[in-house]
N, C-alpha and C. Protein backbone atom coordinates (compact mmCIF):
# COMPACT_ATOMS: atom_id res chain seq x y z
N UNK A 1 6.03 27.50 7.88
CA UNK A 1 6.00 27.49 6.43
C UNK A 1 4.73 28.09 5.86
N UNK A 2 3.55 27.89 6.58
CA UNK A 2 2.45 28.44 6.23
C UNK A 2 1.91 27.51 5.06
N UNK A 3 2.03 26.10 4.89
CA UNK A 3 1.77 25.51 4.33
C UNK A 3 0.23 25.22 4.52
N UNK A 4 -0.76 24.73 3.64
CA UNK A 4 -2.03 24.27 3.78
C UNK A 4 -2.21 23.05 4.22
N UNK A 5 -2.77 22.43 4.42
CA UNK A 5 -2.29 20.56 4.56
C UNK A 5 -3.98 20.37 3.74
N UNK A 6 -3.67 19.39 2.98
CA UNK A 6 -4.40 18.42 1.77
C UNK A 6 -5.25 17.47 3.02
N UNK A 7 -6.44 17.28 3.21
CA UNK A 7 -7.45 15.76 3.57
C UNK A 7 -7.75 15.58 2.36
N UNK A 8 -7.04 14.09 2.75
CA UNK A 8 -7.13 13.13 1.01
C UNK A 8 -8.52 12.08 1.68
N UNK A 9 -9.52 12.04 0.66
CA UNK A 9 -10.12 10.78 0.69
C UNK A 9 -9.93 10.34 -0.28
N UNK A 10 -9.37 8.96 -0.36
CA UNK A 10 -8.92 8.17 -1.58
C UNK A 10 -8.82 6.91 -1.20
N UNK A 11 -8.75 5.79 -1.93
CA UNK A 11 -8.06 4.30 -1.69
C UNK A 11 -7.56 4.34 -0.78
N UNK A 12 -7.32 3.41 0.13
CA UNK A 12 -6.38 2.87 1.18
C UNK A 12 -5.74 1.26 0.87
N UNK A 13 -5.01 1.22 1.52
CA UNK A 13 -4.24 -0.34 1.18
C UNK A 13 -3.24 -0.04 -0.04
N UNK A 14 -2.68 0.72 -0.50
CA UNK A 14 -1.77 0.73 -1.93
C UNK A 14 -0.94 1.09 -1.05
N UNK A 15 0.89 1.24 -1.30
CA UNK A 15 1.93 1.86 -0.98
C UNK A 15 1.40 3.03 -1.05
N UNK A 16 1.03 3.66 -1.73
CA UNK A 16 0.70 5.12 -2.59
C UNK A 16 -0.77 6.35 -1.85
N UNK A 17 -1.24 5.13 -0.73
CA UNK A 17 -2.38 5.80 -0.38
C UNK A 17 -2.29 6.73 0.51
N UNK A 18 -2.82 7.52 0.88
CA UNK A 18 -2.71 8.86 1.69
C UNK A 18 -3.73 8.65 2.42
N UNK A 19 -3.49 8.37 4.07
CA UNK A 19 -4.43 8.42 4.96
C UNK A 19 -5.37 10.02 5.00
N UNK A 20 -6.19 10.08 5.64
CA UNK A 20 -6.66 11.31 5.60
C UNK A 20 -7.15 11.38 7.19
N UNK A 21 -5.96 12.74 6.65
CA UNK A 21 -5.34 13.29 8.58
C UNK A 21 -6.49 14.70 8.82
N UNK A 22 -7.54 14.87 9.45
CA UNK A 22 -8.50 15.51 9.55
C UNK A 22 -7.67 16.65 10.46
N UNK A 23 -7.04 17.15 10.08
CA UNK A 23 -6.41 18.50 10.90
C UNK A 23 -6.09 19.35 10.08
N UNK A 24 -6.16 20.58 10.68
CA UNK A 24 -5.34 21.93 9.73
C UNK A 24 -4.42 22.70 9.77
N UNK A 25 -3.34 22.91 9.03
CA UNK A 25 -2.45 23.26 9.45
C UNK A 25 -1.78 24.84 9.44
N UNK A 26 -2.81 25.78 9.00
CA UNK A 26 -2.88 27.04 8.58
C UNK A 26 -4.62 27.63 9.19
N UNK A 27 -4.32 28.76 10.08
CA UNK A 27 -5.28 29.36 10.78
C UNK A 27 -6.48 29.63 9.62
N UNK A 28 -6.24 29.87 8.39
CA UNK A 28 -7.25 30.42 7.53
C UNK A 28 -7.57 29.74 6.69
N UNK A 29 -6.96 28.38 6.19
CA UNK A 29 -7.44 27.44 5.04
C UNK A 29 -7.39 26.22 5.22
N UNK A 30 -8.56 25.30 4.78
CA UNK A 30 -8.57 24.06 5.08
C UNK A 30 -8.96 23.41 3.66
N UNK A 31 -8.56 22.77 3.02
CA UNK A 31 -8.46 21.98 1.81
C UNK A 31 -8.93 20.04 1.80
N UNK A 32 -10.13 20.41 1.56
CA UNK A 32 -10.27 18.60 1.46
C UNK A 32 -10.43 18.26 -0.44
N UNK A 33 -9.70 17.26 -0.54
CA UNK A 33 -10.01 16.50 -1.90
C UNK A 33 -10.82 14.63 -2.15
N UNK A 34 -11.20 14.81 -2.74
CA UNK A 34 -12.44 13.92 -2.72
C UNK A 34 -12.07 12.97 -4.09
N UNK A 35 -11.03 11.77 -3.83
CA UNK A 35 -10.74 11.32 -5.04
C UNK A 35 -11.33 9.65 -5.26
N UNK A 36 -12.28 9.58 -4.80
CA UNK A 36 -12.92 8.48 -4.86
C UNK A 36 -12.26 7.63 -4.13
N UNK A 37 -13.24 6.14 -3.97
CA UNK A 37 -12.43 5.10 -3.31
C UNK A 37 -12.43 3.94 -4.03
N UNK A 38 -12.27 3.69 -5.73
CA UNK A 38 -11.62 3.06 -6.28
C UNK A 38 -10.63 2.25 -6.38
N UNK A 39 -10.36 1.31 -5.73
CA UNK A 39 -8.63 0.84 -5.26
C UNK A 39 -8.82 0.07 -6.62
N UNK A 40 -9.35 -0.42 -7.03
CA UNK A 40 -9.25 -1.54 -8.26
C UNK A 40 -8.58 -0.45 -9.43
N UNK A 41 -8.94 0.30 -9.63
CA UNK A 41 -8.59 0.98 -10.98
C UNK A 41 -7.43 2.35 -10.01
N UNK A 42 -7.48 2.71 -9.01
CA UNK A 42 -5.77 3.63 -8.35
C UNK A 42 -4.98 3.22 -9.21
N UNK A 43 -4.31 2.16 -8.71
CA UNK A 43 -3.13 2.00 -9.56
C UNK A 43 -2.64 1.31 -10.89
N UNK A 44 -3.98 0.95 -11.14
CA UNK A 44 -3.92 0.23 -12.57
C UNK A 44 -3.95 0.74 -13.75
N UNK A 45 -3.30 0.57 -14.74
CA UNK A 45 -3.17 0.91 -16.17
C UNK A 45 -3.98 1.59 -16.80
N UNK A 46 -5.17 2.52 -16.49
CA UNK A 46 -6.04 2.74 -17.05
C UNK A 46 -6.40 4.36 -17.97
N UNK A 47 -6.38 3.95 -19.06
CA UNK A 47 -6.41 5.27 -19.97
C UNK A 47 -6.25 6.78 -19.77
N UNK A 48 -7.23 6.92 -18.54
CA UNK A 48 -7.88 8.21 -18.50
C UNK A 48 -7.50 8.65 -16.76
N UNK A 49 -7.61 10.20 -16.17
CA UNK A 49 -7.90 10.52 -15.00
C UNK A 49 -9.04 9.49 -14.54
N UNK A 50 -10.19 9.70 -15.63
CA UNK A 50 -11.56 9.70 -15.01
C UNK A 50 -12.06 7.81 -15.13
N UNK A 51 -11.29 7.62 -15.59
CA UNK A 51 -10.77 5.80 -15.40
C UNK A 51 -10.26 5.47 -14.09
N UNK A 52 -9.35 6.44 -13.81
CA UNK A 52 -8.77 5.75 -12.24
C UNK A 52 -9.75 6.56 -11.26
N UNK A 53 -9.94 7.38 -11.53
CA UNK A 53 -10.90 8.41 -10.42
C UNK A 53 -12.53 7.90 -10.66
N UNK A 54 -12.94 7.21 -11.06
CA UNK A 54 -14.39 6.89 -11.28
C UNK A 54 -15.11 6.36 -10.06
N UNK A 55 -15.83 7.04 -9.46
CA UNK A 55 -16.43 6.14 -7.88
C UNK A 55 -17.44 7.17 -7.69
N UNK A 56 -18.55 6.79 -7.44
CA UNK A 56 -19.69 7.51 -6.76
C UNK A 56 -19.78 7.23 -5.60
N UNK A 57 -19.56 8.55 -4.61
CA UNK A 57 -19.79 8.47 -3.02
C UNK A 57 -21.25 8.42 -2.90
N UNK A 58 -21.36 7.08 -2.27
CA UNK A 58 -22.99 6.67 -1.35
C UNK A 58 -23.02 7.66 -0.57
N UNK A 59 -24.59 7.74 -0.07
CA UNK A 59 -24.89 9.01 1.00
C UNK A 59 -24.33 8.87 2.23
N UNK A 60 -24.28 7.66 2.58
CA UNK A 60 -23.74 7.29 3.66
C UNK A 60 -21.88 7.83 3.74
N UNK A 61 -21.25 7.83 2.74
CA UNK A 61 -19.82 8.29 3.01
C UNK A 61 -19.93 9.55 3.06
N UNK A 62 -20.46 9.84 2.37
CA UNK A 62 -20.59 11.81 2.00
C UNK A 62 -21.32 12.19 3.53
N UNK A 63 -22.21 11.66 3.79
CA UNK A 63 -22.76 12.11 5.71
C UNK A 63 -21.41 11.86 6.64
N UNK A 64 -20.89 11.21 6.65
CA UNK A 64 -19.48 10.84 7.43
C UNK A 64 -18.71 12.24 7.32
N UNK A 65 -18.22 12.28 5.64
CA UNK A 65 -17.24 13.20 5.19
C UNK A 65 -17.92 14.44 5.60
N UNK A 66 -19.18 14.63 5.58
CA UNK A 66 -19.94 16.17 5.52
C UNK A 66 -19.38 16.87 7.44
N UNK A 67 -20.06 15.67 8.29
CA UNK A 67 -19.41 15.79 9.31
C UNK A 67 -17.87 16.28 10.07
N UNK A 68 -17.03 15.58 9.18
CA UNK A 68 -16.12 15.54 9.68
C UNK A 68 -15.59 17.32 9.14
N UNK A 69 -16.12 17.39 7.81
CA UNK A 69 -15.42 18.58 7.03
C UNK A 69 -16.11 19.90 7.92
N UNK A 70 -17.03 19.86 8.23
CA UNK A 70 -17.86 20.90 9.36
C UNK A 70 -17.08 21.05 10.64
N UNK A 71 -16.50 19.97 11.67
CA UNK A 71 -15.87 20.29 12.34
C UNK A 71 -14.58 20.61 12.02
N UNK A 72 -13.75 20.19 10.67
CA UNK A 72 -12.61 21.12 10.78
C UNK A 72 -13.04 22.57 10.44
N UNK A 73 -13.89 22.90 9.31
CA UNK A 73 -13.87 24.31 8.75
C UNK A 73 -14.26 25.09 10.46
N UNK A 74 -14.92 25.23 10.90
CA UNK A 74 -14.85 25.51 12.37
C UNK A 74 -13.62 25.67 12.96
N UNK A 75 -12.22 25.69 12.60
CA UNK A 75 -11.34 25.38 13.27
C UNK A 75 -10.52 26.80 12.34
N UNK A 76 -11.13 26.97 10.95
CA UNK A 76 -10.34 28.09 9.97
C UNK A 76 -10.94 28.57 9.78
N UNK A 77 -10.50 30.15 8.58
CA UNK A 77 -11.37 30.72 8.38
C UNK A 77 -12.15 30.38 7.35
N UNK A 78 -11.28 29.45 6.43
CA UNK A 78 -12.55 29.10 5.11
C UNK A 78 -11.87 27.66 4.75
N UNK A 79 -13.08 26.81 4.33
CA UNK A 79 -12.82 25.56 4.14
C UNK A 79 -13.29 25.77 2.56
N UNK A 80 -12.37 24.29 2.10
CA UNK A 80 -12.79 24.09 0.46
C UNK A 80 -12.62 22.78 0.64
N UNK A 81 -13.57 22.37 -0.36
CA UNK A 81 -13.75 20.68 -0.83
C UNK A 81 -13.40 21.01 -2.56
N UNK A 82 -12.92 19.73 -2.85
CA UNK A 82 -12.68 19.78 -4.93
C UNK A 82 -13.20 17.88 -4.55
N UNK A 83 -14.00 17.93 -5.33
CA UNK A 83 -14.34 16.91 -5.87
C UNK A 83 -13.49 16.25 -7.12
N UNK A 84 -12.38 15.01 -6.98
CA UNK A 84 -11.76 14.75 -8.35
C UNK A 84 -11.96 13.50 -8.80
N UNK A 85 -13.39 12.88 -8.14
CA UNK A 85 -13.97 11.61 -9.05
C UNK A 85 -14.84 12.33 -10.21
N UNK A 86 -13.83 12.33 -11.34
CA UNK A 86 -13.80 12.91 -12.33
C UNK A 86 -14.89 12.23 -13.93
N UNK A 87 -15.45 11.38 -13.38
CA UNK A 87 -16.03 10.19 -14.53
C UNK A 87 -17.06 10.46 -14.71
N UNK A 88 -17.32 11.31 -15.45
CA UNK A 88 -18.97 11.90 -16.36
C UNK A 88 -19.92 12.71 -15.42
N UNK A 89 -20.24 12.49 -14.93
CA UNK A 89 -21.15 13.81 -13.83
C UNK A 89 -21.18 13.60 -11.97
N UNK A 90 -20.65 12.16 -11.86
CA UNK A 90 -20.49 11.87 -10.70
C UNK A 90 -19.72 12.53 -9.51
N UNK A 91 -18.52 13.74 -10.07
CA UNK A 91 -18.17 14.45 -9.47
C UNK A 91 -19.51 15.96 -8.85
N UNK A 92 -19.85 16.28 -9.75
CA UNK A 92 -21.05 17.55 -9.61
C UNK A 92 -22.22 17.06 -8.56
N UNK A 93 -22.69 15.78 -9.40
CA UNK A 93 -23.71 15.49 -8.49
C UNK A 93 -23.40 14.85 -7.11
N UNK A 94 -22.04 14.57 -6.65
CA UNK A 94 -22.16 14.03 -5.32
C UNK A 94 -21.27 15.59 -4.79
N UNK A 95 -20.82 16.51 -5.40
CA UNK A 95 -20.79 17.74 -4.63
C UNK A 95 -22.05 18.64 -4.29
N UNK A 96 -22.88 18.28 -5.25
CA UNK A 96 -24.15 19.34 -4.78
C UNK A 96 -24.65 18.44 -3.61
N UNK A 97 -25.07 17.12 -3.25
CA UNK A 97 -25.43 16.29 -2.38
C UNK A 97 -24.71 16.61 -0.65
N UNK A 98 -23.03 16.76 -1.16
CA UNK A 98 -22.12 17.02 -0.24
C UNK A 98 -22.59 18.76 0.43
N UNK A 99 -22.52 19.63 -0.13
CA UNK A 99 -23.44 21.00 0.19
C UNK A 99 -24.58 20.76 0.99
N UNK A 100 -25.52 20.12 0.42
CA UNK A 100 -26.63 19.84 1.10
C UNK A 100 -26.63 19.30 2.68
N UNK A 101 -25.60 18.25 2.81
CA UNK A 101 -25.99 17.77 4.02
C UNK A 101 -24.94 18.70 4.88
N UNK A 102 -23.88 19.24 4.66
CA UNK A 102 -23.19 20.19 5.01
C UNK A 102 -23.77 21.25 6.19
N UNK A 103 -24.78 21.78 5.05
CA UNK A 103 -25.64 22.96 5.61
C UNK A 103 -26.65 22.22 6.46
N UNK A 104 -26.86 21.03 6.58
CA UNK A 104 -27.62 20.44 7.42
C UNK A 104 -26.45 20.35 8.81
N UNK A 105 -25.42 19.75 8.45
CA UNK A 105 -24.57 19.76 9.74
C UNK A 105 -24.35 20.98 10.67
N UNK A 106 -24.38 22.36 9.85
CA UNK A 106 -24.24 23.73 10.75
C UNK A 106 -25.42 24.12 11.54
């Protein structure tokens, strides 16, 4: 199919959660999304994207994630991360953080 395959980091424990399967499924693209780990506000009623998506990744998850995203992009020809904890600047500033230790992992 030539499909891409999605690494979800997100909530776990909901019907709705998407493990995140660290493999790729297309020789040239690897796609990670970064949707916080919020479980209190996932599935709850809440106004906005940036209501349910609101979570700042500690350094400690983002060193995990930085890792893991280094050994897949190694595996394609180009990796992408989207940051979609979307709640006032917390997306930007834990992607520039995420870069940083990145280039420390290569």
């Amino acid at each position: 199919m030539g499909a891409v395959h999605t690494v979800v980091d997100g909530p776990q424990g909901a019907d709705n959660s998407v493990p995140a399967v660290w493999e790729a499924t297309h020789p040239e693209y690897a796609l990670l999304r970064l949707s916080g780990r919020n479980a209190q506000a996932y599935n709850a009623a809440v106004p906005t994207a940036a209501d349910r998506f609101s979570y700042e990744y500690s350094d400690g998850e983002l060193c995990s994630l930085a890792a893991e995203m280094v050994r897949l992009a190694f595996k394609v020809g180009s990796a992408h991360a989207i940051f979609n904890n979307c709640d006032e600047d917390k997306g930007i500033r834990n992607a520039q953080t995420f870069m940083k230790m990145m280039a420390r992992e290569i």
